[in-house]
PDB file of N, CA and C in Angstrom:
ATOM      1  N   UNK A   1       1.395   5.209  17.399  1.00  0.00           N
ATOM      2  CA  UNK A   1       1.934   3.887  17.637  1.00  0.00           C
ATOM      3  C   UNK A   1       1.207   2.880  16.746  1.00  0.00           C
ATOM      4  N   UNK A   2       1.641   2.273  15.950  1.00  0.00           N
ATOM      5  CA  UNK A   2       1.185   0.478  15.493  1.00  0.00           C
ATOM      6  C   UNK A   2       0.974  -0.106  16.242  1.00  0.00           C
ATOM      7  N   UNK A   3      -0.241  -0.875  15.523  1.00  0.00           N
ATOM      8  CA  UNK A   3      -1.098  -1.915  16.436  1.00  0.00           C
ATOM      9  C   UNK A   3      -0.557  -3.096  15.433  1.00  0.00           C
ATOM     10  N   UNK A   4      -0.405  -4.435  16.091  1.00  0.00           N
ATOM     11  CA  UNK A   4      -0.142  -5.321  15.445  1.00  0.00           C
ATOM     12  C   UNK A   4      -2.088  -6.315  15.623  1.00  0.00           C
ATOM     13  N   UNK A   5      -2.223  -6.802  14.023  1.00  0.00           N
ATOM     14  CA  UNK A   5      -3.556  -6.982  13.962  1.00  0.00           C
ATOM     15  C   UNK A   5      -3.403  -8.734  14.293  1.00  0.00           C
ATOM     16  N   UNK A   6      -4.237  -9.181  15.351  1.00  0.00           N
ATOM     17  CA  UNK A   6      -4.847 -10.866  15.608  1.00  0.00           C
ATOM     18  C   UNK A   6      -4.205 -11.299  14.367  1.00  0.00           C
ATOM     19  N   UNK A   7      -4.751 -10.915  13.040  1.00  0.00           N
ATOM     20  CA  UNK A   7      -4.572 -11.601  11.788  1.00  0.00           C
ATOM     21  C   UNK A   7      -2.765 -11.430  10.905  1.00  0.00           C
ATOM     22  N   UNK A   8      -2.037 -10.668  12.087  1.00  0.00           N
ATOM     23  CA  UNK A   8      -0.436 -10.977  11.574  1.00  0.00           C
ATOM     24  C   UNK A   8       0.111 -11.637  12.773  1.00  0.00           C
ATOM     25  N   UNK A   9      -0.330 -12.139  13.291  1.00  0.00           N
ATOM     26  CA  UNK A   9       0.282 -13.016  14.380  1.00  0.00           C
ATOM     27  C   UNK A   9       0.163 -14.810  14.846  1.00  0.00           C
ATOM     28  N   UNK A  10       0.947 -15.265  14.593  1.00  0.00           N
ATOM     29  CA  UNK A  10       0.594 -16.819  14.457  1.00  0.00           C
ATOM     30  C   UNK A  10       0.897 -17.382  16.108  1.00  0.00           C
ATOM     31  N   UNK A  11       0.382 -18.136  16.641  1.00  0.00           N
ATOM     32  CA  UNK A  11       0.337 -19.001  17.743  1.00  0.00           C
ATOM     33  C   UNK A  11       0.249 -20.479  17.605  1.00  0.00           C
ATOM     34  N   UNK A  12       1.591 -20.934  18.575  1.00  0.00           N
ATOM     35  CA  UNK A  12       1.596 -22.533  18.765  1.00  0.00           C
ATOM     36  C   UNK A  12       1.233 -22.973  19.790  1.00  0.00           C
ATOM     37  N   UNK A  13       0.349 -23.789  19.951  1.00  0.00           N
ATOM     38  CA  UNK A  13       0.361 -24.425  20.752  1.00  0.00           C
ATOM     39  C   UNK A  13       0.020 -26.027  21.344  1.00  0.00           C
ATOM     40  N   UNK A  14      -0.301 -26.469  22.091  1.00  0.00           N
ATOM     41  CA  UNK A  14      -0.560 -28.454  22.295  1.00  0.00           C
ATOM     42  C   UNK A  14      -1.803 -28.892  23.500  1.00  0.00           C
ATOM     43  N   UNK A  15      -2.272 -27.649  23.876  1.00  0.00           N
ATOM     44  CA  UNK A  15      -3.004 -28.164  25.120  1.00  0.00           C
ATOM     45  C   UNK A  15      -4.894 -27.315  25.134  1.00  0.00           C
ATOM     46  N   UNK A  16      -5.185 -28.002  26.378  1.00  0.00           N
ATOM     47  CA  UNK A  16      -6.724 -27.140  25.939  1.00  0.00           C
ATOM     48  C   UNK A  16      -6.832 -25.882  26.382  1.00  0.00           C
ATOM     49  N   UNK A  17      -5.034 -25.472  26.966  1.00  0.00           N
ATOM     50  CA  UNK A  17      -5.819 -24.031  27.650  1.00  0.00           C
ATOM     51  C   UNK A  17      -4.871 -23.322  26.473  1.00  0.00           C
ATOM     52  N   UNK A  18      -4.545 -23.404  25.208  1.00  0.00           N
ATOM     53  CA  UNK A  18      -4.300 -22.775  24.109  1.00  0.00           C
ATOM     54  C   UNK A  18      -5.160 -22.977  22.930  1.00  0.00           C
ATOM     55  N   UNK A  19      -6.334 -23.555  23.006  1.00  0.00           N
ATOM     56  CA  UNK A  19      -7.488 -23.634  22.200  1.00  0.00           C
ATOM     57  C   UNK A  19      -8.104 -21.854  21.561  1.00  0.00           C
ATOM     58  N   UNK A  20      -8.599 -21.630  22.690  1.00  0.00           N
ATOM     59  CA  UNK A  20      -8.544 -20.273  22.458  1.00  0.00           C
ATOM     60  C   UNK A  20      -7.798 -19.128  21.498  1.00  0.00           C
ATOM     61  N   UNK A  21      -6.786 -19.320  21.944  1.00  0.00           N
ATOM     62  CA  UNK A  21      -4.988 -18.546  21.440  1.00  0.00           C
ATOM     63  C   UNK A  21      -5.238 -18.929  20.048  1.00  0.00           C
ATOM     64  N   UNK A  22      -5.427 -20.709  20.180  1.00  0.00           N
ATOM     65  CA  UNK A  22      -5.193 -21.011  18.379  1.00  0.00           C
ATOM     66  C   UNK A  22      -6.272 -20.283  17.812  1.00  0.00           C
ATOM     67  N   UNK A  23      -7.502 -20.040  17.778  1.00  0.00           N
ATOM     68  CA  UNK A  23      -8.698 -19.951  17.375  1.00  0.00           C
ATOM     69  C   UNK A  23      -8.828 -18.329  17.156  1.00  0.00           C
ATOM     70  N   UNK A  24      -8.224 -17.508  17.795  1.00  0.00           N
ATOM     71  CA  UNK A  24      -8.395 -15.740  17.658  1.00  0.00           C
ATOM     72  C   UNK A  24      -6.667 -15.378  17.370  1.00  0.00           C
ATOM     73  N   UNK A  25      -5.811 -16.140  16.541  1.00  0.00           N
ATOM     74  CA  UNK A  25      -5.142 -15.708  15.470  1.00  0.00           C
ATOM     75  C   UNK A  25      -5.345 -15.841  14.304  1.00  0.00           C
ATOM     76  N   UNK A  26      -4.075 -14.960  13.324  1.00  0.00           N
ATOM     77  CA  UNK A  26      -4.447 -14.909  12.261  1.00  0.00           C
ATOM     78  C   UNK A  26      -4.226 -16.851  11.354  1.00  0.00           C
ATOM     79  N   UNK A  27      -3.261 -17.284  12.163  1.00  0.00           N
ATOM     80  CA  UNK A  27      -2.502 -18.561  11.875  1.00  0.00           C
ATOM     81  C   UNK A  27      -2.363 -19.365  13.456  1.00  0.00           C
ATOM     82  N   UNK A  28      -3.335 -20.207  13.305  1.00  0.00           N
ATOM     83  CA  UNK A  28      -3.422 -21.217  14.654  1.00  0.00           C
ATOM     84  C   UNK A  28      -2.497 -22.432  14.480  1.00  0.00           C
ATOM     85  N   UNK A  29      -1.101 -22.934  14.900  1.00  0.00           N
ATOM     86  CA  UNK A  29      -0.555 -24.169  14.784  1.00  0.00           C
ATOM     87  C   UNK A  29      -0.744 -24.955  15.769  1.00  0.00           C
ATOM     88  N   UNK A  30      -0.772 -26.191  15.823  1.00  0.00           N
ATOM     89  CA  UNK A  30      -0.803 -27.094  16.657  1.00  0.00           C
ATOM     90  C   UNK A  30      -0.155 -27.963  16.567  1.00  0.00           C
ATOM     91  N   UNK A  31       1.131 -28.119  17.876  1.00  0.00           N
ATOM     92  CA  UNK A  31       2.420 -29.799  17.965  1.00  0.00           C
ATOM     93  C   UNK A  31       1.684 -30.549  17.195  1.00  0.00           C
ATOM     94  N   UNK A  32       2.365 -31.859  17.059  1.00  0.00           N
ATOM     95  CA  UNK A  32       1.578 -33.094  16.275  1.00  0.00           C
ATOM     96  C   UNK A  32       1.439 -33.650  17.965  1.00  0.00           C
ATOM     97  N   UNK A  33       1.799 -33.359  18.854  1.00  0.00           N
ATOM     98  CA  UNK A  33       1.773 -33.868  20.339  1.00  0.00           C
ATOM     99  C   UNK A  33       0.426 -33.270  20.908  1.00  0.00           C
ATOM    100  N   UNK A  34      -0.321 -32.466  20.321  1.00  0.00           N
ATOM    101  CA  UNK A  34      -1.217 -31.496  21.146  1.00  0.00           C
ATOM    102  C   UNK A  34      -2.793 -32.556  21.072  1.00  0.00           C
ATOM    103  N   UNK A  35      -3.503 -31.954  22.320  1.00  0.00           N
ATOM    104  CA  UNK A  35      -4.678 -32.845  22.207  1.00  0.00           C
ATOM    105  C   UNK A  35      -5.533 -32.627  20.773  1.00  0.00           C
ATOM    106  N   UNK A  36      -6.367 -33.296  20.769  1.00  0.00           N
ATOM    107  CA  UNK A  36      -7.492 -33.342  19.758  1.00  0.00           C
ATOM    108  C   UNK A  36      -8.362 -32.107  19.513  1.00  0.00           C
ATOM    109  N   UNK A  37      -8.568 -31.370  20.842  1.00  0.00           N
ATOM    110  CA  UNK A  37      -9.392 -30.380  20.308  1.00  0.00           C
ATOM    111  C   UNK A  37      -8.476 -29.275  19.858  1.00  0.00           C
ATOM    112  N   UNK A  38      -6.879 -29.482  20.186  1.00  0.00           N
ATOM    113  CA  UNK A  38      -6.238 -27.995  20.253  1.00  0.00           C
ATOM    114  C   UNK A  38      -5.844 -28.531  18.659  1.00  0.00           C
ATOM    115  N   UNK A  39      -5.591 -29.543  17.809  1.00  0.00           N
ATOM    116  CA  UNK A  39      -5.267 -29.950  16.586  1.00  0.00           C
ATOM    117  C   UNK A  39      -6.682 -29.314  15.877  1.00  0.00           C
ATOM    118  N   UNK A  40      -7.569 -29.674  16.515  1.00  0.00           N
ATOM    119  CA  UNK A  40      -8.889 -29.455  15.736  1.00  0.00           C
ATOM    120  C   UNK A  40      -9.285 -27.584  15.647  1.00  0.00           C
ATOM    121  N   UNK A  41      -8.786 -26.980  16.611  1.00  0.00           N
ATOM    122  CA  UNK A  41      -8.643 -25.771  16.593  1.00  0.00           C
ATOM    123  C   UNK A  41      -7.376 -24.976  15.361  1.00  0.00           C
ATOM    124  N   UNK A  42      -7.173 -25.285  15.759  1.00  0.00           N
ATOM    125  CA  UNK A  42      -5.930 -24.763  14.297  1.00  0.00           C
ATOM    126  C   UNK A  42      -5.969 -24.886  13.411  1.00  0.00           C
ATOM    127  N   UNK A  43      -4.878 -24.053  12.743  1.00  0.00           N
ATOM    128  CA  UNK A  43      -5.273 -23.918  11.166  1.00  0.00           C
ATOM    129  C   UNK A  43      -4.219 -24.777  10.117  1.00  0.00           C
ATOM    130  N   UNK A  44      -3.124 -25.428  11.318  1.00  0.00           N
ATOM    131  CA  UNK A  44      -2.109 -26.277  10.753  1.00  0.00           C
ATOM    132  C   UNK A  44      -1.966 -27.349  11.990  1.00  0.00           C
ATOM    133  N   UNK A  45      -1.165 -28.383  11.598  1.00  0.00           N
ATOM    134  CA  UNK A  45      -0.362 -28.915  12.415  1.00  0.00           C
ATOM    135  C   UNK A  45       0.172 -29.135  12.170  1.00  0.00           C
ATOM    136  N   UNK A  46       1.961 -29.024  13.139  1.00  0.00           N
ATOM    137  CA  UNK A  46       2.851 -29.420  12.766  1.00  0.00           C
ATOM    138  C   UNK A  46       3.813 -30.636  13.324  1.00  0.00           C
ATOM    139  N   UNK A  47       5.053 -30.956  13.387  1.00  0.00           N
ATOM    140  CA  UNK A  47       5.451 -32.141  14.067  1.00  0.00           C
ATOM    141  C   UNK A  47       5.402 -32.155  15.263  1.00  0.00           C
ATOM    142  N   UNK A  48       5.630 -33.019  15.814  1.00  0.00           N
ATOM    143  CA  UNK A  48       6.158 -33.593  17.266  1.00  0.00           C
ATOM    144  C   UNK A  48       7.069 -32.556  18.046  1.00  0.00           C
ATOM    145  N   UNK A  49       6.842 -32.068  19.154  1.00  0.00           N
ATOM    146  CA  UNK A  49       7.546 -31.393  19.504  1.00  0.00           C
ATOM    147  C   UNK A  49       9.190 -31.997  20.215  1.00  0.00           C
ATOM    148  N   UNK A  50       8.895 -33.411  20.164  1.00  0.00           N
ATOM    149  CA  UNK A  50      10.342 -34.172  20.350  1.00  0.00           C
ATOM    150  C   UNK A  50      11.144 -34.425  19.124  1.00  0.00           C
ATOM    151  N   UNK A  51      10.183 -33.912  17.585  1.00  0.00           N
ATOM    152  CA  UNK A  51      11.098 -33.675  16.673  1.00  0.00           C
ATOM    153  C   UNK A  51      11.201 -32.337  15.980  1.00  0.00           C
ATOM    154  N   UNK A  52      11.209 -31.245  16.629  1.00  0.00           N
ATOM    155  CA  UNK A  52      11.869 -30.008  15.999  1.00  0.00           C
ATOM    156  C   UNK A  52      10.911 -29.278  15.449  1.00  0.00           C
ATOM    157  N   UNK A  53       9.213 -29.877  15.616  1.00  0.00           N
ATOM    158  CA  UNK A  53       7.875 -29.395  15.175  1.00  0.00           C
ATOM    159  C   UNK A  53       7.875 -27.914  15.243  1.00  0.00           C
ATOM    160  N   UNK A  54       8.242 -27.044  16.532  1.00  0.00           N
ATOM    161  CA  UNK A  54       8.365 -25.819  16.213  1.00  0.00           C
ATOM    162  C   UNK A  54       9.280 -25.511  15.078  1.00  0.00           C
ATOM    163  N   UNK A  55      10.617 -25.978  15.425  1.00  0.00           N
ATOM    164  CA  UNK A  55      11.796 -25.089  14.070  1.00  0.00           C
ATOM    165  C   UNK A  55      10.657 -25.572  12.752  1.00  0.00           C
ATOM    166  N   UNK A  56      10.197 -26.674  12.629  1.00  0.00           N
ATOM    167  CA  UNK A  56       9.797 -27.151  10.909  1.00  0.00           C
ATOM    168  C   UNK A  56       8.714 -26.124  10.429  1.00  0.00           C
ATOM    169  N   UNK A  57       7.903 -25.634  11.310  1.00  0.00           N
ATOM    170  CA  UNK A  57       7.077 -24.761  11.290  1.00  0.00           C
ATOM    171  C   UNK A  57       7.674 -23.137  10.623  1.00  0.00           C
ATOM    172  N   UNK A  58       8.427 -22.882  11.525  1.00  0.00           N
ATOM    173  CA  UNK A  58       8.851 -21.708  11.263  1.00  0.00           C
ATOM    174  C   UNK A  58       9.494 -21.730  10.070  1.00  0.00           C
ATOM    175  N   UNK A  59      10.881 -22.710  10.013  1.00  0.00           N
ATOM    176  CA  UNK A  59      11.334 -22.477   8.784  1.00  0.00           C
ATOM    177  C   UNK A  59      10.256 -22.487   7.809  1.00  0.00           C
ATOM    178  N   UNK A  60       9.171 -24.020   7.489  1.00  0.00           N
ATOM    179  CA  UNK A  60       8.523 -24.085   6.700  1.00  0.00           C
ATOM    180  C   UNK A  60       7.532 -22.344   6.192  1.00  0.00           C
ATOM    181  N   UNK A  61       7.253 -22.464   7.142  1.00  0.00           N
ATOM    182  CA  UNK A  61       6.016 -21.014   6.995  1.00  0.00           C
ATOM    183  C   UNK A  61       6.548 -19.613   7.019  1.00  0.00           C
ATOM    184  N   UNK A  62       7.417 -19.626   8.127  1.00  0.00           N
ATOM    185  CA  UNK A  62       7.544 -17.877   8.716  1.00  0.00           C
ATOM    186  C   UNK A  62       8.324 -17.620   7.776  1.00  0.00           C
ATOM    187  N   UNK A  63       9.728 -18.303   7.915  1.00  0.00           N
ATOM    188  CA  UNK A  63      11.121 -17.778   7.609  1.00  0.00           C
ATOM    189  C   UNK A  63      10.959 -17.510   5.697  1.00  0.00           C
ATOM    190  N   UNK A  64      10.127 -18.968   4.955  1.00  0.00           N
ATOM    191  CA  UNK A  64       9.538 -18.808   3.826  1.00  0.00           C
ATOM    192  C   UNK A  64       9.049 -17.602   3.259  1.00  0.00           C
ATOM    193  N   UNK A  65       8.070 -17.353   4.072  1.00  0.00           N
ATOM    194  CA  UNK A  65       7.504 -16.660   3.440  1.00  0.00           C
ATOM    195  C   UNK A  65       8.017 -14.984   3.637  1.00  0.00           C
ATOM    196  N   UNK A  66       8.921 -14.798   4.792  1.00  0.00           N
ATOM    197  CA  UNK A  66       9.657 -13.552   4.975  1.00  0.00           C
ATOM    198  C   UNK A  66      10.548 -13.441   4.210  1.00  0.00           C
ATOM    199  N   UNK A  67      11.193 -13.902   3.668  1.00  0.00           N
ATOM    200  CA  UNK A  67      12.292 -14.465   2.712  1.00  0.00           C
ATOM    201  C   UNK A  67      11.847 -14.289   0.865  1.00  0.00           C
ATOM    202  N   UNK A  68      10.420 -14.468   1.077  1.00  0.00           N
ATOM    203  CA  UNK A  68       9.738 -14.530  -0.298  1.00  0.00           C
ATOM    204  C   UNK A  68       9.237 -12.929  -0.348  1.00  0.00           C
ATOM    205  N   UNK A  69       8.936 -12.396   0.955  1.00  0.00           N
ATOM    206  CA  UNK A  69       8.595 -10.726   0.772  1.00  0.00           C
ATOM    207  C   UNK A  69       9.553  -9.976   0.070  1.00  0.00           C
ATOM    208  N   UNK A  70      10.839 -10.091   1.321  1.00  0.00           N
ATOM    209  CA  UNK A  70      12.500  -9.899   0.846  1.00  0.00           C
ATOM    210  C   UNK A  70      12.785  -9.510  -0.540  1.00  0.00           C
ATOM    211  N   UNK A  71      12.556 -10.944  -1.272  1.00  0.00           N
ATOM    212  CA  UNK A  71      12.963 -11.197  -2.799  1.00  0.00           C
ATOM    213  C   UNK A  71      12.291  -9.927  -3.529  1.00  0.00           C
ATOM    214  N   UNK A  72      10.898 -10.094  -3.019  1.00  0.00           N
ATOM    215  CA  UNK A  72      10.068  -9.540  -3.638  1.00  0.00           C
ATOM    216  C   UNK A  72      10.079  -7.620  -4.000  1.00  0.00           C
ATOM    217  N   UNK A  73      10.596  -7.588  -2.649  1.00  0.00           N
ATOM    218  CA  UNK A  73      11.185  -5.490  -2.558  1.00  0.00           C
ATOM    219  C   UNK A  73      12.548  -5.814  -3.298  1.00  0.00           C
ATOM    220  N   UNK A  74      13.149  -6.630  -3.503  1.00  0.00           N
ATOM    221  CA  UNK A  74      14.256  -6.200  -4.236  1.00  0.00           C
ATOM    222  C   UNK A  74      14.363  -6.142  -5.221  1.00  0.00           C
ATOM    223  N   UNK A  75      13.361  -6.886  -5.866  1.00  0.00           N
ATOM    224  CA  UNK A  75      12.913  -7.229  -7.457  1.00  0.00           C
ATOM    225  C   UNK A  75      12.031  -5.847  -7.439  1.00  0.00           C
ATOM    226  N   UNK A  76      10.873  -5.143  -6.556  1.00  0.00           N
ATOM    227  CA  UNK A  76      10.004  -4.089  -7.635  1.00  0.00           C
ATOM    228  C   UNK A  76      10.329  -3.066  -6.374  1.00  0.00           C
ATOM    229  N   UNK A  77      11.000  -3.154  -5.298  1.00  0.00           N
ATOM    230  CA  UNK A  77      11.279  -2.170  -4.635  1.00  0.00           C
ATOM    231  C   UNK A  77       9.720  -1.430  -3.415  1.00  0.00           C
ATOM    232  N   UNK A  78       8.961  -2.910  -3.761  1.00  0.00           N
ATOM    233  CA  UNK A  78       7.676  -2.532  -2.765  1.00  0.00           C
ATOM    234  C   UNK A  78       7.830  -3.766  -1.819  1.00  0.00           C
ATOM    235  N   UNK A  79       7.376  -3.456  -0.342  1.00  0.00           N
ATOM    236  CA  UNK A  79       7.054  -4.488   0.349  1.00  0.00           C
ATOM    237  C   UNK A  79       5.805  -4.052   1.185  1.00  0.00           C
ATOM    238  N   UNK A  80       5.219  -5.087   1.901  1.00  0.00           N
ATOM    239  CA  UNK A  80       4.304  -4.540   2.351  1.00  0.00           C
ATOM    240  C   UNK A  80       4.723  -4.889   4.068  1.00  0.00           C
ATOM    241  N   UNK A  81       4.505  -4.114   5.299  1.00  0.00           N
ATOM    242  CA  UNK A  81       5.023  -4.336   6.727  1.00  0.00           C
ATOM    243  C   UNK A  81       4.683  -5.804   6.999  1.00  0.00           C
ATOM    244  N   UNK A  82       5.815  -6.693   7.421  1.00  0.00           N
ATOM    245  CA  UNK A  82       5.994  -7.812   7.753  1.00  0.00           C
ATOM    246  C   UNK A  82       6.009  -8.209   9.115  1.00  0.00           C
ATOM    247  N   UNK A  83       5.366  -8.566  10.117  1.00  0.00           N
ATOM    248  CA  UNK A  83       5.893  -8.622  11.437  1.00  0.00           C
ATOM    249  C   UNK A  83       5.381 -10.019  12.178  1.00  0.00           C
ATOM    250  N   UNK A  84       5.894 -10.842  12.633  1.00  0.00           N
ATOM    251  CA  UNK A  84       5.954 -11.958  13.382  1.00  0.00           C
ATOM    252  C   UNK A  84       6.410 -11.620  14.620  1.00  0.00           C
ATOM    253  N   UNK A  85       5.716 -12.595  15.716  1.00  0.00           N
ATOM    254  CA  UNK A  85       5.865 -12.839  16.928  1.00  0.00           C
ATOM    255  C   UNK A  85       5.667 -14.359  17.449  1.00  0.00           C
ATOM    256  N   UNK A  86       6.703 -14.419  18.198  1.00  0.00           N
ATOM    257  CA  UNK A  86       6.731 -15.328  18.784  1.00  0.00           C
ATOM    258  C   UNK A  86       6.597 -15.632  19.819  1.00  0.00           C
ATOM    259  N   UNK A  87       5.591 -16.394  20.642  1.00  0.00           N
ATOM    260  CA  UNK A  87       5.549 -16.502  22.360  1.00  0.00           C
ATOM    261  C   UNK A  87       5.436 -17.777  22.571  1.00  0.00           C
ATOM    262  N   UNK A  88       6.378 -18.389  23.644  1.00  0.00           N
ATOM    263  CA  UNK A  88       6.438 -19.143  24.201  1.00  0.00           C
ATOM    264  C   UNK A  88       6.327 -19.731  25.677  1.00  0.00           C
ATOM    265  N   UNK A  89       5.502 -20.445  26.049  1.00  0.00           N
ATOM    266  CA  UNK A  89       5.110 -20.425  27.604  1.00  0.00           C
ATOM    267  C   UNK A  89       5.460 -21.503  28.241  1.00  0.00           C
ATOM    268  N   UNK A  90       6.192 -21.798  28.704  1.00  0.00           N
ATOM    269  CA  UNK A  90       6.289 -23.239  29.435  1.00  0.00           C
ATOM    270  C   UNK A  90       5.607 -23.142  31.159  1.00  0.00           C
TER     271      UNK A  90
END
C-alpha cells in the first residue's frame, strides 16, 4: 500500500486549533480571515473566505501546478505521482 508523505499534502485553514495542521504539512494555507498566529503559521495566505479564498488557492496552486505535470508527461512521457487532498471541517 502507498503512504501519502506530510510533504504532498496541503492544509487550509483560519483558526488556532489548525495551527498545528498548518505547521506539519508539506504546504500550510491560511484564509486572509484566519487569526494571526494561524497566518503566521503557514506557508501562504490566501483570500477571504467570503471571497472564494479557497477556490483562488486551488486554482492558483493545485489545479496549476497539476495541469503543469500533465503538460509535462505529454511532452517527454515522464511524470512523477501527483496526489492532493483535500479536507474540510466545519
Amino acid at each position: 500500500m502507498s503512504r501519502i508523505s506530510p510533504n504532498e499534502v496541503s492544509a487550509i485553514g483560519d483558526g488556532p486549533n489548525d495551527i498545528e495542521m498548518l505547521r506539519h504539512v508539506g504546504t500550510g494555507v491560511a484564509m486572509g480571515n484566519a487569526c494571526d498566529r494561524a497566518k503566521a503559521a503557514a506557508d501562504f495566505v490566501t483570500g477571504h473566505h467570503e471571497n472564494d479564498g479557497l477556490a483562488e488557492f486551488i486554482e492558483r496552486y493545485l489545479l496549476k501546478s497539476y495541469a503543469t505535470r500533465v503538460i509535462y508527461k505529454k511532452m517527454t512521457g515522464f511524470i512523477h505521482t501527483c496526489h492532493f487532498l483535500i479536507a474540510i471541517f466545519i
